[in-house]
N, C-alpha and C. Protein backbone atom coordinates (compact mmCIF):
# COMPACT_ATOMS: atom_id res chain seq x y z
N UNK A 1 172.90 115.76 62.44
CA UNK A 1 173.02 115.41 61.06
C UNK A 1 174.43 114.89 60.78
N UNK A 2 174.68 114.01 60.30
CA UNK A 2 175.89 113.60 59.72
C UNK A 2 176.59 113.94 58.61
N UNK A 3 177.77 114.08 58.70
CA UNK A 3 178.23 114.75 57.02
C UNK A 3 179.03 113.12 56.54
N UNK A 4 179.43 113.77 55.10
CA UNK A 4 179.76 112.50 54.35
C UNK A 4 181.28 111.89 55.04
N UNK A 5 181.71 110.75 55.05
CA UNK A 5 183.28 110.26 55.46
C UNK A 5 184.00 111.09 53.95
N UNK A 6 185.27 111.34 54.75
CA UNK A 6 185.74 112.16 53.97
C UNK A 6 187.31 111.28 53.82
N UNK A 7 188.08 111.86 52.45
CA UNK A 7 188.53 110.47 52.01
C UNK A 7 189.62 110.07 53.08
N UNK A 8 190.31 110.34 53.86
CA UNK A 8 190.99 110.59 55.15
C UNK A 8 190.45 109.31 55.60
N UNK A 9 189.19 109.00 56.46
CA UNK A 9 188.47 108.32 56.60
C UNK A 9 188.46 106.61 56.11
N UNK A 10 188.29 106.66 54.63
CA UNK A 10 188.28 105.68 53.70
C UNK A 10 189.90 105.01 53.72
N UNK A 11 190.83 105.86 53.58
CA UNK A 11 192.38 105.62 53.73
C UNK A 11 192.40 104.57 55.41
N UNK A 12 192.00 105.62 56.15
CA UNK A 12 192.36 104.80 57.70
C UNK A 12 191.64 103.32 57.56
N UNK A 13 190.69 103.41 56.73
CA UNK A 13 189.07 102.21 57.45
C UNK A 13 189.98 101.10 56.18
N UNK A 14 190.98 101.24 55.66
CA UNK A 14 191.55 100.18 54.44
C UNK A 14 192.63 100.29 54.98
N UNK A 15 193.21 100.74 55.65
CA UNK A 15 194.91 100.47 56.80
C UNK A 15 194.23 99.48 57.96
N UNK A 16 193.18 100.00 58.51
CA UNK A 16 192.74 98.84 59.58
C UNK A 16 192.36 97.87 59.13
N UNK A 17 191.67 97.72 58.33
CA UNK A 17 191.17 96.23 57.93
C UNK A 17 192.44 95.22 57.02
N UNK A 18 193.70 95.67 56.68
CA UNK A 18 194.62 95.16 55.72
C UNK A 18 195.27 93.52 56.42
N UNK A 19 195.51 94.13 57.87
CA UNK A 19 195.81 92.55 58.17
C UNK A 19 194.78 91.50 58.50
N UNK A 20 193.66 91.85 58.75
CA UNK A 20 192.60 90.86 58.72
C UNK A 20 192.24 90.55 57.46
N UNK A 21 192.57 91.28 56.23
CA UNK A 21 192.90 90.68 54.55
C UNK A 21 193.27 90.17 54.52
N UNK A 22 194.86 90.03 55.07
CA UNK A 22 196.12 89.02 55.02
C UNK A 22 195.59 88.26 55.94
N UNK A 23 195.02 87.70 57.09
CA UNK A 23 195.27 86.66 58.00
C UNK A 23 193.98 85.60 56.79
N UNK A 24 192.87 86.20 56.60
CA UNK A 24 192.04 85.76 55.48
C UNK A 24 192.36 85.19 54.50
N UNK A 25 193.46 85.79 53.82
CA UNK A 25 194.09 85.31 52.74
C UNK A 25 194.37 84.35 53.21
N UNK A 26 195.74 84.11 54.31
CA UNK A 26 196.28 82.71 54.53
C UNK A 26 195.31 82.05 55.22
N UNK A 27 194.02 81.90 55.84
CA UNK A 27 193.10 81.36 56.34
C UNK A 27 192.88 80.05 54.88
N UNK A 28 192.28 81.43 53.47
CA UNK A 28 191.55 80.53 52.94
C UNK A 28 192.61 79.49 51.72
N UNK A 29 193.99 79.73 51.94
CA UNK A 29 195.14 78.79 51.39
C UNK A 29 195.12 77.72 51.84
N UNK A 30 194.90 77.87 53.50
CA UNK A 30 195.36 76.36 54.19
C UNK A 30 194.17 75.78 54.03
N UNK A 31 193.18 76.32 53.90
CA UNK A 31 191.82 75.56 53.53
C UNK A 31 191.66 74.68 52.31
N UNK A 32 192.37 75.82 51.55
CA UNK A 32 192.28 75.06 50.07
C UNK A 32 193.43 73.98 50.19
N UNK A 33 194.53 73.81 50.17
CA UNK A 33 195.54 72.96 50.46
C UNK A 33 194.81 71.39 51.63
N UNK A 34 193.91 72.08 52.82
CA UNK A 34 193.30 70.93 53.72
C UNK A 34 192.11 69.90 52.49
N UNK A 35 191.59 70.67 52.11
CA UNK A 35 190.35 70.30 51.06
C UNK A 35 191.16 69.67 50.34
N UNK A 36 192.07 69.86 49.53
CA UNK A 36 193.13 68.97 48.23
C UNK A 36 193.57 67.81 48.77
N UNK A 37 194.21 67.99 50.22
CA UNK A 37 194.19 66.82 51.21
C UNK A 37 193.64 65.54 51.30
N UNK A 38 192.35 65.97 51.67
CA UNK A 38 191.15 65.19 51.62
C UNK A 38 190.71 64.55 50.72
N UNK A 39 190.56 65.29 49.56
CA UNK A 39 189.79 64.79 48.42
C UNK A 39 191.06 63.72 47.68
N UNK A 40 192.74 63.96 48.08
CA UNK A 40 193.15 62.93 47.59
C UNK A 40 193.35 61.99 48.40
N UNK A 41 193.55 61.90 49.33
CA UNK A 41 192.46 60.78 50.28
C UNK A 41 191.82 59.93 49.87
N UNK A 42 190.84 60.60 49.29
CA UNK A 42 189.55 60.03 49.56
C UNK A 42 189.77 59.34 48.04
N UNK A 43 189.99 59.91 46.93
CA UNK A 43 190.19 58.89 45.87
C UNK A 43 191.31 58.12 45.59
N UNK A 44 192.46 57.80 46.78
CA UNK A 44 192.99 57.07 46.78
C UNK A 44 192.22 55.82 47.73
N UNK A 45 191.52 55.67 48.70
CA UNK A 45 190.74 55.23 49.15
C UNK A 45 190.09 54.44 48.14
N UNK A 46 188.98 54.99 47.30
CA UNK A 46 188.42 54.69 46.25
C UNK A 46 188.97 53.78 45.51
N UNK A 47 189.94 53.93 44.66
CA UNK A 47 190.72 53.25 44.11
C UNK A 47 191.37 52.00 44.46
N UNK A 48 192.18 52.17 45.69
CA UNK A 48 192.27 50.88 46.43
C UNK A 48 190.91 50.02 47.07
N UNK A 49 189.82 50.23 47.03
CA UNK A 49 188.80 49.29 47.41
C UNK A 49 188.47 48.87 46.04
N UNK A 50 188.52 49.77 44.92
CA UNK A 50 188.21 49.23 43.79
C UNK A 50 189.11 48.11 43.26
N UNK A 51 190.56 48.15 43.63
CA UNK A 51 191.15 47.33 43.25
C UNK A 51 191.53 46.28 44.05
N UNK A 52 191.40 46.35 45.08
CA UNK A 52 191.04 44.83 45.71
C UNK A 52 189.62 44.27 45.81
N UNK A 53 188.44 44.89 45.14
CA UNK A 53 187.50 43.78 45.57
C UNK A 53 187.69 43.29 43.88
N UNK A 54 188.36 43.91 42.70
CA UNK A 54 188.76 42.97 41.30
C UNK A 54 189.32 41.80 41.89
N UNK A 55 190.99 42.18 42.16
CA UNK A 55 191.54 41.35 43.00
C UNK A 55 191.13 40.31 43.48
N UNK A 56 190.20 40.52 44.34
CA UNK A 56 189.55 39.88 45.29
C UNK A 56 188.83 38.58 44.54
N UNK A 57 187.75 38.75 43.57
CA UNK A 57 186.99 38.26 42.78
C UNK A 57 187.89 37.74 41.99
N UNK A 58 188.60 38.04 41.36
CA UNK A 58 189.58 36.87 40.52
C UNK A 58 190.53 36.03 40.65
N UNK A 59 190.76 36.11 42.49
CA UNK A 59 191.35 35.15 43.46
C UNK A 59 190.77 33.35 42.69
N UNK A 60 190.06 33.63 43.47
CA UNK A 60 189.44 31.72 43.73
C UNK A 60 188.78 31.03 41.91
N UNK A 61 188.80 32.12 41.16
CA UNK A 61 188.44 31.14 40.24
C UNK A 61 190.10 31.01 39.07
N UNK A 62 189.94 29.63 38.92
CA UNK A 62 191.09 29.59 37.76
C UNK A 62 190.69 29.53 36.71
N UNK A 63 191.72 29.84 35.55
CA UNK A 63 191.40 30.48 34.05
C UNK A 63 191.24 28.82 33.69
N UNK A 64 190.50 29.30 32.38
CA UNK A 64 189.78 28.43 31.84
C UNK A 64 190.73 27.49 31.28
N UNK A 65 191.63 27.49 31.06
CA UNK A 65 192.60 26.43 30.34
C UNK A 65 192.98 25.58 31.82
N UNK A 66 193.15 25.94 32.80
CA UNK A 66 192.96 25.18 34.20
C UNK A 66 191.72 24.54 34.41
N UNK A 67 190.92 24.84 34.71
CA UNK A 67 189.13 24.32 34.76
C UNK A 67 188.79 23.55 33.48
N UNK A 68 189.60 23.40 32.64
CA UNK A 68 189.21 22.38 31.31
C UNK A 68 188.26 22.64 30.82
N UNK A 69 188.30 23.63 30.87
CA UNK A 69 186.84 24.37 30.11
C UNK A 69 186.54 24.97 28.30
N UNK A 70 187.76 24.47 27.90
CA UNK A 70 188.88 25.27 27.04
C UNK A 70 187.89 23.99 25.38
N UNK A 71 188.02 22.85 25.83
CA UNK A 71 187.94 21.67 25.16
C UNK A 71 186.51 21.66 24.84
N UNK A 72 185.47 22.05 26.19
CA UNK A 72 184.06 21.86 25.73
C UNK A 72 183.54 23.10 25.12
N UNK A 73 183.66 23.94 25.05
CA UNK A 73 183.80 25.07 24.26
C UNK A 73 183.93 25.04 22.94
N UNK A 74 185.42 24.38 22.97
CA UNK A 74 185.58 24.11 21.43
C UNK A 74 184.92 23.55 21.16
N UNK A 75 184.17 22.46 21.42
CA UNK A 75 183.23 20.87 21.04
C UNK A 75 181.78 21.57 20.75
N UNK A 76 181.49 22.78 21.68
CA UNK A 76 180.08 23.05 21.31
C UNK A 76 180.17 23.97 19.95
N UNK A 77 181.40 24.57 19.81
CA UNK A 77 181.58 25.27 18.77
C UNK A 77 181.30 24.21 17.09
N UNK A 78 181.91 23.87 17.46
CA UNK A 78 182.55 22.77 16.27
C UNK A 78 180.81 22.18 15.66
N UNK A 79 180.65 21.98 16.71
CA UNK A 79 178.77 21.25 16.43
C UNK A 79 178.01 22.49 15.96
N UNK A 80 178.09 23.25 16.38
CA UNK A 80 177.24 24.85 15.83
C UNK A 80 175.99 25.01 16.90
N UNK A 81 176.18 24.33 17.96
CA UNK A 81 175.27 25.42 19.28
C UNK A 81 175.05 26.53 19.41
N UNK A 82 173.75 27.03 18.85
CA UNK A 82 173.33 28.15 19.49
C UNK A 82 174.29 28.54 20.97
């Protein structure tokens, strides 16, 4: 038959387990710090593809006062085109 752990017991079984608390602890820091890592990474990533394919797309066409586009605009205005 077994008798109950007596508090003696409970004291030792929380002295042994204290540095595998602590190695845990700093386990799950560098984790969190690796994860923060990453994720700013990853939306700097994001960001720079977002801003070069704008970039990208507003390369090759020129603004409308270049393309003379500026004049027929006004002309369809002026007439009242739908």
């Amino acid at each position: 038959m077994e008798t109950a752990p007596t508090a003696g017991a409970g004291q030792a079984w929380r002295a042994a387990i204290a540095p595998q608390a602590e190695v845990q602890q700093s386990n799950a820091v560098v984790n969190y710090v690796a994860m923060g890592l990453i994720i700013a990474f990853t939306a700097i990533t994001v960001v720079n593809t977002l801003a070069m394919s704008v970039f990208d797309r507003r390369r090759p066409h020129p603004p409308l006062s270049q393309a003379r586009m500026i004049p027929v605009v006004a002309a369809e205005l002026s007439e009242g085109a739908p």
